[in-house]
N, C-alpha and C. Protein backbone atom coordinates (compact mmCIF):
# COMPACT_ATOMS: atom_id res chain seq x y z
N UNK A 1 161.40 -57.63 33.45
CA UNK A 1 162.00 -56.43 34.03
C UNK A 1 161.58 -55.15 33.32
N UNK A 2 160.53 -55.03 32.23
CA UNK A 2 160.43 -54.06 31.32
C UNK A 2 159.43 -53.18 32.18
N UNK A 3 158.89 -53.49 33.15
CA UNK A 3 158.19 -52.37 33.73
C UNK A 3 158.79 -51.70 35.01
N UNK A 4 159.42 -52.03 35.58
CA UNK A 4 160.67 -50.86 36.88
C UNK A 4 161.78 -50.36 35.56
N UNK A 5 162.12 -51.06 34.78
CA UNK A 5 163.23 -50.87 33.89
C UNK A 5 162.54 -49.64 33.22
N UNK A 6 161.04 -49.32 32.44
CA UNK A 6 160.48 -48.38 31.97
C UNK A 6 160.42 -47.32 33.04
N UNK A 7 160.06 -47.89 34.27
CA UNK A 7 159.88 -46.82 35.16
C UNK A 7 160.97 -45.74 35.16
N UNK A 8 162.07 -46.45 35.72
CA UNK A 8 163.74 -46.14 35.76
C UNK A 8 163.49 -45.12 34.26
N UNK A 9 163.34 -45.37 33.19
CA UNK A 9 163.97 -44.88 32.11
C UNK A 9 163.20 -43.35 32.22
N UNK A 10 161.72 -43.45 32.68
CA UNK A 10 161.06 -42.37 32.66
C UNK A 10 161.64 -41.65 33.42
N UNK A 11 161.78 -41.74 34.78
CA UNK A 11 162.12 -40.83 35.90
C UNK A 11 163.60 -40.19 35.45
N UNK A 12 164.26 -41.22 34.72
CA UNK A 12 165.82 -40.62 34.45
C UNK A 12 165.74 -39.04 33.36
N UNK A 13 165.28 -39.70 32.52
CA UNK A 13 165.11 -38.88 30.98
C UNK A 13 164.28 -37.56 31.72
N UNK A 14 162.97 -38.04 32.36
CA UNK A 14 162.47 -36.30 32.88
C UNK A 14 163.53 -35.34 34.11
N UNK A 15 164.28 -36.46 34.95
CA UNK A 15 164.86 -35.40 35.18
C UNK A 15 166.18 -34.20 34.50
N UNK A 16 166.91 -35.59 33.50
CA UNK A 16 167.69 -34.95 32.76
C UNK A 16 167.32 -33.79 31.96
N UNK A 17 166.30 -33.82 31.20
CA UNK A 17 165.41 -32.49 30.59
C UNK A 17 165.39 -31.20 31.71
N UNK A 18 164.60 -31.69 32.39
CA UNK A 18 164.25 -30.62 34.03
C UNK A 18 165.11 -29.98 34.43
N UNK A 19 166.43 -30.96 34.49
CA UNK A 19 167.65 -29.76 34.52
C UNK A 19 168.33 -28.91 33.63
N UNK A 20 168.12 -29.33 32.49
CA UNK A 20 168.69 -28.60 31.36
C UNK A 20 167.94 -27.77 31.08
N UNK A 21 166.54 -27.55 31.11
CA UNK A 21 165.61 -26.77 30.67
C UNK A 21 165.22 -25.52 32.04
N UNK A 22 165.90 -26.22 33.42
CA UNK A 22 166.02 -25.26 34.01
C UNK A 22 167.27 -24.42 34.10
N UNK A 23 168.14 -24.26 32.86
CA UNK A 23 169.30 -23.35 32.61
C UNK A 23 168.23 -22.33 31.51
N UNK A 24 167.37 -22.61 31.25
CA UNK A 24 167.05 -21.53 30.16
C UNK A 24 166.86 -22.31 28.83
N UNK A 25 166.78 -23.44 28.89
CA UNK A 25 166.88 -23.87 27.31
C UNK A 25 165.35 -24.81 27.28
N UNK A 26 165.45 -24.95 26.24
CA UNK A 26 163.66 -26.29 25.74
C UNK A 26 163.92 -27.13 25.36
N UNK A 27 164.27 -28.36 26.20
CA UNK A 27 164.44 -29.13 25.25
C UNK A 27 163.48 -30.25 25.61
N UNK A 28 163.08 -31.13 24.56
CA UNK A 28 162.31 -31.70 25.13
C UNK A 28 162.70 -33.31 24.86
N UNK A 29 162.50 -34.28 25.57
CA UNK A 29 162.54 -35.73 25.69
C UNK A 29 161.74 -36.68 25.56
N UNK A 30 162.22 -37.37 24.46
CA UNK A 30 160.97 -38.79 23.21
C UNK A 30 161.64 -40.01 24.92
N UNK A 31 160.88 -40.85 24.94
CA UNK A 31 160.45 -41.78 25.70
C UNK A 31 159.93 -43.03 24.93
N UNK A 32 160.40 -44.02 24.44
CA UNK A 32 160.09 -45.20 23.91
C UNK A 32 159.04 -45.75 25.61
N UNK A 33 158.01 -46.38 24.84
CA UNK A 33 157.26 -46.90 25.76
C UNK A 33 156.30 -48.07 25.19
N UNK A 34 157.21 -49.11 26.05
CA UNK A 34 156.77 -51.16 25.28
C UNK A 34 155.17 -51.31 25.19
N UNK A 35 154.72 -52.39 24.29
CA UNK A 35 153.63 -52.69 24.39
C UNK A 35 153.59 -53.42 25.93
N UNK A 36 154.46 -53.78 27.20
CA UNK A 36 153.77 -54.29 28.52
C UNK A 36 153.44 -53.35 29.24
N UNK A 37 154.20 -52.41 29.12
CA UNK A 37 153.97 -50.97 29.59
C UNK A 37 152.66 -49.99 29.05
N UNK A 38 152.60 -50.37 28.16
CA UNK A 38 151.04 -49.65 28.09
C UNK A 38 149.59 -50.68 27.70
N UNK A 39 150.17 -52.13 28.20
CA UNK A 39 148.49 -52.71 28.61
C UNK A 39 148.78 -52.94 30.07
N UNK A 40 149.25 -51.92 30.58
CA UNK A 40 149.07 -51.83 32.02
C UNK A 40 148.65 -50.22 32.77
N UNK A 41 147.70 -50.01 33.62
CA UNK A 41 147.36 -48.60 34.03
C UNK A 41 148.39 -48.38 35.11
N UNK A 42 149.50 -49.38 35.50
CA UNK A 42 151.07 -48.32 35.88
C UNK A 42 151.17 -47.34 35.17
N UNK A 43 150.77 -47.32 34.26
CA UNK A 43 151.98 -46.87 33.21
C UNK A 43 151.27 -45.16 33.49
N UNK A 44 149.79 -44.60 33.73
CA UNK A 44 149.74 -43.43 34.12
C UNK A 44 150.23 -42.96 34.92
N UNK A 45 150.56 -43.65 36.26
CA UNK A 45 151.09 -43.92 37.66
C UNK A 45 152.76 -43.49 36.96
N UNK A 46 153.00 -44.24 36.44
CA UNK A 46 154.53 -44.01 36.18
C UNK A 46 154.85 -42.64 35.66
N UNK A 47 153.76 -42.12 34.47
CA UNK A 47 154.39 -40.95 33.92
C UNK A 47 154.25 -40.09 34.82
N UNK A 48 152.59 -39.69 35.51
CA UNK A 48 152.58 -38.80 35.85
C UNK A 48 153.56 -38.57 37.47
N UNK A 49 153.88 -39.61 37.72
CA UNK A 49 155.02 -39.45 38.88
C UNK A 49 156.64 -38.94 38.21
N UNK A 50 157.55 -39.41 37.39
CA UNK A 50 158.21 -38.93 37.27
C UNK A 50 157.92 -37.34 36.28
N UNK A 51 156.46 -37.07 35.97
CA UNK A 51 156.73 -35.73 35.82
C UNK A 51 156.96 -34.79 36.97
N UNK A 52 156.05 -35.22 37.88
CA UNK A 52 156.15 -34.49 39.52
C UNK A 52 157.54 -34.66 40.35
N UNK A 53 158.06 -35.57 39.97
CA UNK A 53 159.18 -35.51 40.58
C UNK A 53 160.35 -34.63 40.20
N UNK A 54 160.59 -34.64 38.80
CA UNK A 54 161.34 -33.72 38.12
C UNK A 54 160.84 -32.71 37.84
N UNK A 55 159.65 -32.17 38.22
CA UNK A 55 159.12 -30.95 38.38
C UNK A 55 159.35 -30.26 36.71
N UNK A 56 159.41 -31.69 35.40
CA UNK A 56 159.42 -30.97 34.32
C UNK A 56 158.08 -30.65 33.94
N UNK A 57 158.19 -29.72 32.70
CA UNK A 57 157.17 -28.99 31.96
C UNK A 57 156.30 -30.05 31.01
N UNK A 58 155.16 -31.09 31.82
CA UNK A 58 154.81 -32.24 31.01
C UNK A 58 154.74 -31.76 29.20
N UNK A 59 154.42 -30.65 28.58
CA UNK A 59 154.15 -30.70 27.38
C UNK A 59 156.04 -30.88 26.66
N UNK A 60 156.59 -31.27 27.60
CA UNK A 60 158.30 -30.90 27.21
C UNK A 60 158.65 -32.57 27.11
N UNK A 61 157.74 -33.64 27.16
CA UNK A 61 157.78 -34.91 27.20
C UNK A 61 157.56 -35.27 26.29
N UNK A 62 157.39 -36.26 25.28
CA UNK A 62 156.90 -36.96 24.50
C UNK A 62 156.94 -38.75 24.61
N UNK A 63 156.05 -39.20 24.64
CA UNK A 63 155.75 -40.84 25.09
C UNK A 63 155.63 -41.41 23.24
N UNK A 64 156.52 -42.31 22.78
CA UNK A 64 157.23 -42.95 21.51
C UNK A 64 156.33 -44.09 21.79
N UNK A 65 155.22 -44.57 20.74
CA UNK A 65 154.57 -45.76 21.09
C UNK A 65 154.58 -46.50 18.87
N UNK A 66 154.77 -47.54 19.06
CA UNK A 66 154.56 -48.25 17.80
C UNK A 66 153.58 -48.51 17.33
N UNK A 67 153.18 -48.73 15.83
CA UNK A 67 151.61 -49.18 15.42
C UNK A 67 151.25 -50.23 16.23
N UNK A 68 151.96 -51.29 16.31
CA UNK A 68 152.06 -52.73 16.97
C UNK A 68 151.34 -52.33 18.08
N UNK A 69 152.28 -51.70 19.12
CA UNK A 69 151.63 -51.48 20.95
C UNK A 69 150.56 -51.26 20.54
N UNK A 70 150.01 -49.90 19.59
CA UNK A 70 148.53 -49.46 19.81
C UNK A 70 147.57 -50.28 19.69
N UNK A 71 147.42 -51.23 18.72
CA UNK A 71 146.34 -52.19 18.06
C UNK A 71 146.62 -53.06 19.03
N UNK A 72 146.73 -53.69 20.33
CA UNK A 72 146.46 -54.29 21.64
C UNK A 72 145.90 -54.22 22.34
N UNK A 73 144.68 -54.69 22.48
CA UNK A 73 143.53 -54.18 22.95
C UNK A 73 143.34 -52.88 23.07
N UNK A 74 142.88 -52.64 21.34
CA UNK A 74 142.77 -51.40 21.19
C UNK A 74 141.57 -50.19 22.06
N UNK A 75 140.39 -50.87 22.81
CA UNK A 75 139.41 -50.09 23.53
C UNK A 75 140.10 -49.54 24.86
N UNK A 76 141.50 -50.11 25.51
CA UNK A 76 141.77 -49.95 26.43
C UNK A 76 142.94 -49.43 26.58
N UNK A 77 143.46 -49.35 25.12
CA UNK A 77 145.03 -48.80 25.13
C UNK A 77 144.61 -47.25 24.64
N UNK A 78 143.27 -47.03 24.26
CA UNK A 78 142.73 -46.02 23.90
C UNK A 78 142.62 -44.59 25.21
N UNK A 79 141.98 -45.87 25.91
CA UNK A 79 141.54 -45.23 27.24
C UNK A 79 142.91 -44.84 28.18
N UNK A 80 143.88 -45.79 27.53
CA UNK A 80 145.00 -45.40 28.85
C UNK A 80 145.70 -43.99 27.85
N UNK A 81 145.37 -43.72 26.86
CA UNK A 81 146.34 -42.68 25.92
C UNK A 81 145.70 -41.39 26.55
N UNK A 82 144.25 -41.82 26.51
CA UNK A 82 143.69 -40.63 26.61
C UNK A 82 143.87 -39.59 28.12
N UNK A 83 144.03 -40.58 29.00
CA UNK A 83 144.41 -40.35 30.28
C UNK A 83 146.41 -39.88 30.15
N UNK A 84 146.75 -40.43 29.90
CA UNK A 84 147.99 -39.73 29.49
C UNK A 84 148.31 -38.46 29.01
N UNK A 85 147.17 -38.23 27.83
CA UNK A 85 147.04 -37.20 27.20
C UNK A 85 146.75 -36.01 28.28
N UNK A 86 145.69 -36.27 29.24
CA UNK A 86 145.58 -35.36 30.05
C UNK A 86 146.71 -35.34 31.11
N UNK A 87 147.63 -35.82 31.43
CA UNK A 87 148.93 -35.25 31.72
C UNK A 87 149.93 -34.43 31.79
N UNK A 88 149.37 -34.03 30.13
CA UNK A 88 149.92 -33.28 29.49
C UNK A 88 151.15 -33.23 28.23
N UNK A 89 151.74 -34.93 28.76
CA UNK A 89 152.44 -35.21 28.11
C UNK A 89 151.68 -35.37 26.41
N UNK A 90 152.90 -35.23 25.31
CA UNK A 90 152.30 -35.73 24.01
C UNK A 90 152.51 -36.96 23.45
N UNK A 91 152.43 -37.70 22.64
CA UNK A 91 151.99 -38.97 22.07
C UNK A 91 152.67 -38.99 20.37
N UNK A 92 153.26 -39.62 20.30
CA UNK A 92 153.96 -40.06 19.37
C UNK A 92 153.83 -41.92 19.02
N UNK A 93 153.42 -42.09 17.65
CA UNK A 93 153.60 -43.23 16.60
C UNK A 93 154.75 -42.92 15.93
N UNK A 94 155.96 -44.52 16.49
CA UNK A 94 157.21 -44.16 16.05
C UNK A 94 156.82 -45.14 14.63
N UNK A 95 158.35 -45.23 13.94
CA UNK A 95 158.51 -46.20 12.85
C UNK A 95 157.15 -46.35 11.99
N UNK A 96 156.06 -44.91 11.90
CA UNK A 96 154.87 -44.80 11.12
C UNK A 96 155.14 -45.64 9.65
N UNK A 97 154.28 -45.80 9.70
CA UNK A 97 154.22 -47.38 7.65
C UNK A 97 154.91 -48.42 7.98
N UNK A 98 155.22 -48.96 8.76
CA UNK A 98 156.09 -50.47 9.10
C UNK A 98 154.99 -51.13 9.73
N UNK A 99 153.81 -50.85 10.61
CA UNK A 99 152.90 -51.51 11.39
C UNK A 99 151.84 -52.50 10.27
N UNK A 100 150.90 -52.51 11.03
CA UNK A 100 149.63 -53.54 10.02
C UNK A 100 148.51 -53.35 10.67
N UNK A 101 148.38 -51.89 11.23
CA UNK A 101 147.07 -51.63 11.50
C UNK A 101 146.55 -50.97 10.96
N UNK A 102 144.73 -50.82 10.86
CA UNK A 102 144.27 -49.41 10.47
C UNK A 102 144.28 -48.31 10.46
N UNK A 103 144.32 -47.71 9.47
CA UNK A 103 144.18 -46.19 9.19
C UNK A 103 142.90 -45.88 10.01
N UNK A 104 141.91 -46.49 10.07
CA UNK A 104 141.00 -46.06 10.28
C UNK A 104 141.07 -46.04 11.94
N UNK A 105 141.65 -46.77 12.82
CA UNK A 105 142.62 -46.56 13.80
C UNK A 105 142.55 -45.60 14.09
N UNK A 106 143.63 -44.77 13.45
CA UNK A 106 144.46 -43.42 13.73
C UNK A 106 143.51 -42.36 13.92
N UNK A 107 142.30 -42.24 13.65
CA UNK A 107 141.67 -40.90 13.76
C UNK A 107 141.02 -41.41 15.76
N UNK A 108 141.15 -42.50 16.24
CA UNK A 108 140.49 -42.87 17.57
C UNK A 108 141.80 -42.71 17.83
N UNK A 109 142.72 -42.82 18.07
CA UNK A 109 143.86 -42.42 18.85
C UNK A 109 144.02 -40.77 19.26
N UNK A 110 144.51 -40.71 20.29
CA UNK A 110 144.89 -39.23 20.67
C UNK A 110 146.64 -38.85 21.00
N UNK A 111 146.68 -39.32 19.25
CA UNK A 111 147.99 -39.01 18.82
C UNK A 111 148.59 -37.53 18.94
N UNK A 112 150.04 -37.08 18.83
CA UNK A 112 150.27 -35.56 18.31
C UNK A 112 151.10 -36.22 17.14
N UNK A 113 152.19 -36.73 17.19
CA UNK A 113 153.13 -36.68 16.21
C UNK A 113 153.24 -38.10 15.61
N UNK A 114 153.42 -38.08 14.27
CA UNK A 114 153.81 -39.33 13.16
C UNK A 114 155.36 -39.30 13.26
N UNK A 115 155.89 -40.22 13.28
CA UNK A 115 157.74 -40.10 13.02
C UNK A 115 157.65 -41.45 11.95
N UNK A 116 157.87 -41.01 10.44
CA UNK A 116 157.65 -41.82 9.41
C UNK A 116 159.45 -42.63 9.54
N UNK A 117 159.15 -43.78 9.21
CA UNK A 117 160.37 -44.79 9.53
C UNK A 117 161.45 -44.78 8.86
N UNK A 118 162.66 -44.74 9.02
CA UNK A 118 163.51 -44.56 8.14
C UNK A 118 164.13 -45.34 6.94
N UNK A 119 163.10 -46.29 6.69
CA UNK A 119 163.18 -47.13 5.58
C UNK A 119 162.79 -46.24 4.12
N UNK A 120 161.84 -45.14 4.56
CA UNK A 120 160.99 -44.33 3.65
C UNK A 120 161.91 -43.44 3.32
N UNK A 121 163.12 -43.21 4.54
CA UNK A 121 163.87 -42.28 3.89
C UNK A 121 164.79 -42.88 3.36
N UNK A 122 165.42 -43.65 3.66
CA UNK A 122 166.80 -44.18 3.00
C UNK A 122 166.12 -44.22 0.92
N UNK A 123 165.12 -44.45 0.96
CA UNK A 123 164.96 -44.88 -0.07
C UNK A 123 164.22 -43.34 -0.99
N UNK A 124 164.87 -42.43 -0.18
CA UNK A 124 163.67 -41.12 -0.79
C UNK A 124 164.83 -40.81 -1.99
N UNK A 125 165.68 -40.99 -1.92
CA UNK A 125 166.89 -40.38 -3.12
C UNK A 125 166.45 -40.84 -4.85
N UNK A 126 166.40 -42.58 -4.33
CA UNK A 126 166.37 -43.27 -5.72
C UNK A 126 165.34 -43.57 -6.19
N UNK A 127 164.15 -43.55 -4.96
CA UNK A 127 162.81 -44.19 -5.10
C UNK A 127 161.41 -43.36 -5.38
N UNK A 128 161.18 -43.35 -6.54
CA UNK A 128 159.92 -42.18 -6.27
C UNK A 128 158.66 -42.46 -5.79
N UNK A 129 158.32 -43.67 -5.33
CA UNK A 129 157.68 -44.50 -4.57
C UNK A 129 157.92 -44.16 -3.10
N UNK A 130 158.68 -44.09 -2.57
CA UNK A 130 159.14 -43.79 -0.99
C UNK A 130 158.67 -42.14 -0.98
N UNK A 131 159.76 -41.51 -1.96
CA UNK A 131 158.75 -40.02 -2.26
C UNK A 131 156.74 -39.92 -2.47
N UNK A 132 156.29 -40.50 -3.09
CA UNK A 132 155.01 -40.50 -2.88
C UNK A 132 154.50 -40.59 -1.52
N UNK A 133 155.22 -41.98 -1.00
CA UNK A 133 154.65 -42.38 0.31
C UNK A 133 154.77 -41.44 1.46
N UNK A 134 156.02 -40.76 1.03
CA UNK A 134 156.58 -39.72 2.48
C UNK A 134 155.24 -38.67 2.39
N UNK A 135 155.62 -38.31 0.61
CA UNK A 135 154.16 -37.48 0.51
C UNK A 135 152.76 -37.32 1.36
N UNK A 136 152.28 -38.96 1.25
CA UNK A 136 151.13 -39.17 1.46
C UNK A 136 150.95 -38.63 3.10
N UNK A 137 152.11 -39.28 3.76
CA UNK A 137 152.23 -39.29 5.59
C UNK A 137 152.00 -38.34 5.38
N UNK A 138 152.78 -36.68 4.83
CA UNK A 138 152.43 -35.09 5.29
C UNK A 138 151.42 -35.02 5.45
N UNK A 139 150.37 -35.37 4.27
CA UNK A 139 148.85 -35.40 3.90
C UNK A 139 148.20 -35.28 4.89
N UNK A 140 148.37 -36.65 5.62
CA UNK A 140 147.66 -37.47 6.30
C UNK A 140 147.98 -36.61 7.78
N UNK A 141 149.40 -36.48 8.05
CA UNK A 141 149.21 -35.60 9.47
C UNK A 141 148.98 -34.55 9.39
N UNK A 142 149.03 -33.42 8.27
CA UNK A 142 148.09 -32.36 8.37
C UNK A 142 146.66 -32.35 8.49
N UNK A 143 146.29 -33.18 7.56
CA UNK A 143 144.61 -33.16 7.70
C UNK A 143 144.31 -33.57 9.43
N UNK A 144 145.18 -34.63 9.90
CA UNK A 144 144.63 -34.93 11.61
C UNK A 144 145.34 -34.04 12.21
N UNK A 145 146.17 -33.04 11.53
CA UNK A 145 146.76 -31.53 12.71
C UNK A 145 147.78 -32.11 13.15
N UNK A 146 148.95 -32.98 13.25
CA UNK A 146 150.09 -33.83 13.83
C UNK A 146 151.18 -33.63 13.28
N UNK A 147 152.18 -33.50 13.89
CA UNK A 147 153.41 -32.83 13.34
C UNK A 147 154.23 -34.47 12.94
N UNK A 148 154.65 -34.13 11.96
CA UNK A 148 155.44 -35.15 11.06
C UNK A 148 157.15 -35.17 11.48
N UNK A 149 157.43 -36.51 11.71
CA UNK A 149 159.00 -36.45 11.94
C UNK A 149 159.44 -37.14 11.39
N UNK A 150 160.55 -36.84 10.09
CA UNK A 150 161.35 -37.79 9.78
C UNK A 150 162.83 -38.47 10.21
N UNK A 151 162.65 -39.70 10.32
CA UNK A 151 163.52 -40.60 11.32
C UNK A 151 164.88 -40.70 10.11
N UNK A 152 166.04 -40.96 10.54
CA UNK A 152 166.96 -41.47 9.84
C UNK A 152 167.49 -40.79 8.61
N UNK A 153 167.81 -39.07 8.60
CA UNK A 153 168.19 -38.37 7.54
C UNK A 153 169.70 -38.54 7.65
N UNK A 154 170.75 -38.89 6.80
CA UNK A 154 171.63 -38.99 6.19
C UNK A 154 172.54 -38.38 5.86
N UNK A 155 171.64 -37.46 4.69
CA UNK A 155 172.35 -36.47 3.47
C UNK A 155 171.75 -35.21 3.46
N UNK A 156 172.57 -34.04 2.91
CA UNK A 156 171.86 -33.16 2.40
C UNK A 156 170.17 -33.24 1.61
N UNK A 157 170.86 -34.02 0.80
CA UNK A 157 169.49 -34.49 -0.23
C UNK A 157 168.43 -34.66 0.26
N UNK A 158 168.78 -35.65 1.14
CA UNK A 158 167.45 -36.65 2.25
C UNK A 158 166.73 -34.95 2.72
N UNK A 159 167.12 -34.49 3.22
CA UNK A 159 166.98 -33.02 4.15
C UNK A 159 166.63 -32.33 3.26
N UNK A 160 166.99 -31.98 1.91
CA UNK A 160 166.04 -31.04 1.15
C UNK A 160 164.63 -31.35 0.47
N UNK A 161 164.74 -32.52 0.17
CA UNK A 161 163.62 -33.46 -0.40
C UNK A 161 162.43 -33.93 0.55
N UNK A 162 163.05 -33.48 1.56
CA UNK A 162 162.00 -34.09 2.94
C UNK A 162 161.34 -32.55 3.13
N UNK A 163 162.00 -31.83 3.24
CA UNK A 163 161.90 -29.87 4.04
C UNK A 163 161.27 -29.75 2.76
N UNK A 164 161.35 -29.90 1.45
CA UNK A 164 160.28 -29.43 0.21
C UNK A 164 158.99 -30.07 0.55
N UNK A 165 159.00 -31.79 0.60
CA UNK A 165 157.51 -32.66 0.55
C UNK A 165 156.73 -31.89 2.27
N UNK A 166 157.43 -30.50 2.45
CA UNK A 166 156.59 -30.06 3.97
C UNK A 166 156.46 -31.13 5.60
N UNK A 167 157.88 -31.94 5.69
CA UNK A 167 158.19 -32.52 6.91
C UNK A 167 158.35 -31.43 7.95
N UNK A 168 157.50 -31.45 8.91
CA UNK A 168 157.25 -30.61 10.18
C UNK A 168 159.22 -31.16 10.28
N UNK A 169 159.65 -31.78 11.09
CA UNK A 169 160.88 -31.79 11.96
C UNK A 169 161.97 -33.54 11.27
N UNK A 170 163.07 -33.19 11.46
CA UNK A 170 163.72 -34.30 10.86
C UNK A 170 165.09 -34.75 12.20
N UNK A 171 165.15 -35.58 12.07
CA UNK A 171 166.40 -36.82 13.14
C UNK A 171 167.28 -37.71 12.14
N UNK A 172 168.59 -37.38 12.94
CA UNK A 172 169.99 -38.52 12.03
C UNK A 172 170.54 -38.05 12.26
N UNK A 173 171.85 -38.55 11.37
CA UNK A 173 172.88 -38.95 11.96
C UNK A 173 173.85 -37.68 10.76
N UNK A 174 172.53 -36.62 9.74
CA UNK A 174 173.22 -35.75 9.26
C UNK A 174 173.31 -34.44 10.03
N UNK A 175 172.75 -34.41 11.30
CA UNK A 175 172.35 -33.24 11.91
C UNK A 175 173.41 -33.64 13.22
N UNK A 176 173.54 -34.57 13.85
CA UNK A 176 174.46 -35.61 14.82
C UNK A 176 174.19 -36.66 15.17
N UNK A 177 175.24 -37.42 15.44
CA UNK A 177 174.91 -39.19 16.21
C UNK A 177 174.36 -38.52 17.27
N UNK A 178 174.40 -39.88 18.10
CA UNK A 178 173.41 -39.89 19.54
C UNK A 178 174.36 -39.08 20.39
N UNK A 179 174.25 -38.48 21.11
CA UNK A 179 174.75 -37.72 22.31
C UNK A 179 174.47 -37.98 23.67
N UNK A 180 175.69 -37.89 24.53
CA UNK A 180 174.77 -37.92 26.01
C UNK A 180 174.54 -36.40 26.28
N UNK A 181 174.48 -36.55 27.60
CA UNK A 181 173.49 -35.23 28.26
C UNK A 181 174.52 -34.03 28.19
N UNK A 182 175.54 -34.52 28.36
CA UNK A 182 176.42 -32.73 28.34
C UNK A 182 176.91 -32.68 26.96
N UNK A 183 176.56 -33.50 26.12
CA UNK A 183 177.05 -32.98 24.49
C UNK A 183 175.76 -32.20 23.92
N UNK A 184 174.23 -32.85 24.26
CA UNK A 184 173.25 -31.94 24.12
C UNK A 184 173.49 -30.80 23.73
N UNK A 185 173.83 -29.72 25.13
CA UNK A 185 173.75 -28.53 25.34
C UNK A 185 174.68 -28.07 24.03
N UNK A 186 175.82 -28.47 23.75
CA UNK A 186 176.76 -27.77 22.96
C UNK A 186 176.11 -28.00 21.68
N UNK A 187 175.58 -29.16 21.30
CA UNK A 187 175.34 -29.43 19.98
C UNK A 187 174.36 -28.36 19.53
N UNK A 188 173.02 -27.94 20.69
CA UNK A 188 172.21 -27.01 20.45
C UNK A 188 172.96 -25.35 20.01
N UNK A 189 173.83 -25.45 20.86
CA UNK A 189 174.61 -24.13 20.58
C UNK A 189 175.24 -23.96 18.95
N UNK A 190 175.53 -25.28 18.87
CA UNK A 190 176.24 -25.04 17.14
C UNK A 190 175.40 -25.94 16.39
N UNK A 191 174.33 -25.87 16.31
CA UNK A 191 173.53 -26.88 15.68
C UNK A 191 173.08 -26.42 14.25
N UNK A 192 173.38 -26.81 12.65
CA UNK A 192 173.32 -26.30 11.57
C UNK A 192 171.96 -25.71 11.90
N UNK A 193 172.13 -24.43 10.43
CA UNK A 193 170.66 -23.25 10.46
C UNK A 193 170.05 -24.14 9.55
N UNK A 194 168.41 -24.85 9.79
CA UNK A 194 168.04 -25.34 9.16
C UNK A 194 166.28 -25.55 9.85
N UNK A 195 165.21 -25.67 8.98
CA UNK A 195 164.13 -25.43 10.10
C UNK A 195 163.88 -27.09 10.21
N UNK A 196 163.94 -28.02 9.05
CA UNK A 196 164.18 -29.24 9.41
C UNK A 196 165.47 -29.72 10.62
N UNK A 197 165.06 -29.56 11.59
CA UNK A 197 165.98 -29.32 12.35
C UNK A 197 165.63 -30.48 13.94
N UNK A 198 166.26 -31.50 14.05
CA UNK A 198 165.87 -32.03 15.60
C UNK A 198 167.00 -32.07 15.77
N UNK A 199 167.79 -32.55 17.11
CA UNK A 199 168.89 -33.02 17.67
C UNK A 199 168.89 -33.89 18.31
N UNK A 200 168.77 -35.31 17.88
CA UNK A 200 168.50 -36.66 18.63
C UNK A 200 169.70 -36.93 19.49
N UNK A 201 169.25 -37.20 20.62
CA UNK A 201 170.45 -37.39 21.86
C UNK A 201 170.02 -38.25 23.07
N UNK A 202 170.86 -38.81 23.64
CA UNK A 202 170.62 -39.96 24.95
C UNK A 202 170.69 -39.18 26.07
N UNK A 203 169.78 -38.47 27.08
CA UNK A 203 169.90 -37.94 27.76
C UNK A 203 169.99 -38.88 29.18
């Protein structure tokens, strides 16, 4: 059922954005998307239809894919990104350092964003090892131009130690739990001043 069930999830999430973003606001919507779903060329069919349908702003999308999905027949999961890419939509590697593929990988992908896993953070307080490693990810997505997200911030701490090592954008449960679609809007309205700043929510 993971491919009408993906379908369903796409068409829902772009229209929920589409409407909120047609009050005046930006917000934009991560999309988990399975490894069956992308060794299949539905899956262009799928996005680029529920972008047309919800008449959202494709760069206002983001498609959530794992190290795992990518390294699956990697010549062809290449080819379906790249076609995605021209969609407009962007491309995201979730749970980044948990996979077992190449680095050398990552520069053939037509990635935008790293979202480093929240194992790296839980452990950024006590561990100066997890700190190196978070380190290294900035490194690594600046030099390929990719905005860095850290998954699973906590604490203050987590949030200053992350916003110093130069994390483009941060998600948890210190900024808010999950939200549905009409807590969104408010949370954005009172959402702490901070440039490490996402608002993870179930739209």
């Amino acid at each position: 059922m993971i491919i009408p069930v993906g379908r369903w999830v796409l068409e829902t999430a772009c229209r929920a954005a589409a409407s909120r973003n047609a009050l005046g606001h930006r917000i934009t919507v991560a999309v988990n998307v399975s490894p069956k779903q992308l060794q299949r060329d539905s899956i262009i069919d799928d996005v680029e239809s529920a972008l047309s349908l919800s008449a959202l702003d494709p760069t206002m999308l983001v498609l959530e894919l794992t190290e795992t999905t990518l390294m699956r027949g990697a010549e062809d999961t290449i080819a379906r990104l790249l076609r995605l890419r021209r969609s407009g939509a962007r491309l995201a590697i979730d749970d980044f350092g948990t996979g077992f593929s190449s680095l050398a990988y990552l520069q053939q992908f037509p990635i935008d964003v790293l979202k480093i896993d929240q194992s790296f953070i839980a452990g950024l307080v006590d561990a100066g090892k997890s700190r190196a490693i978070i380190q290294t990810f900035v490194k690594l997505g600046r030099a390929l131009h990719l905005e860095v997200v850290a998954e699973g911030i906590k604490s203050e701490d987590q949030r200053s130690q992350l916003e110093a090592l130069g994390v483009d954008t941060g998600q948890g449960y210190f900024f808010w739990p999950p939200l549905d679609r009409d807590d969104v809007l408010r949370a954005r309205s009172g959402s702490r001043k901070s440039r490490l700043h996402l608002v993870e929510g179930a739209l």
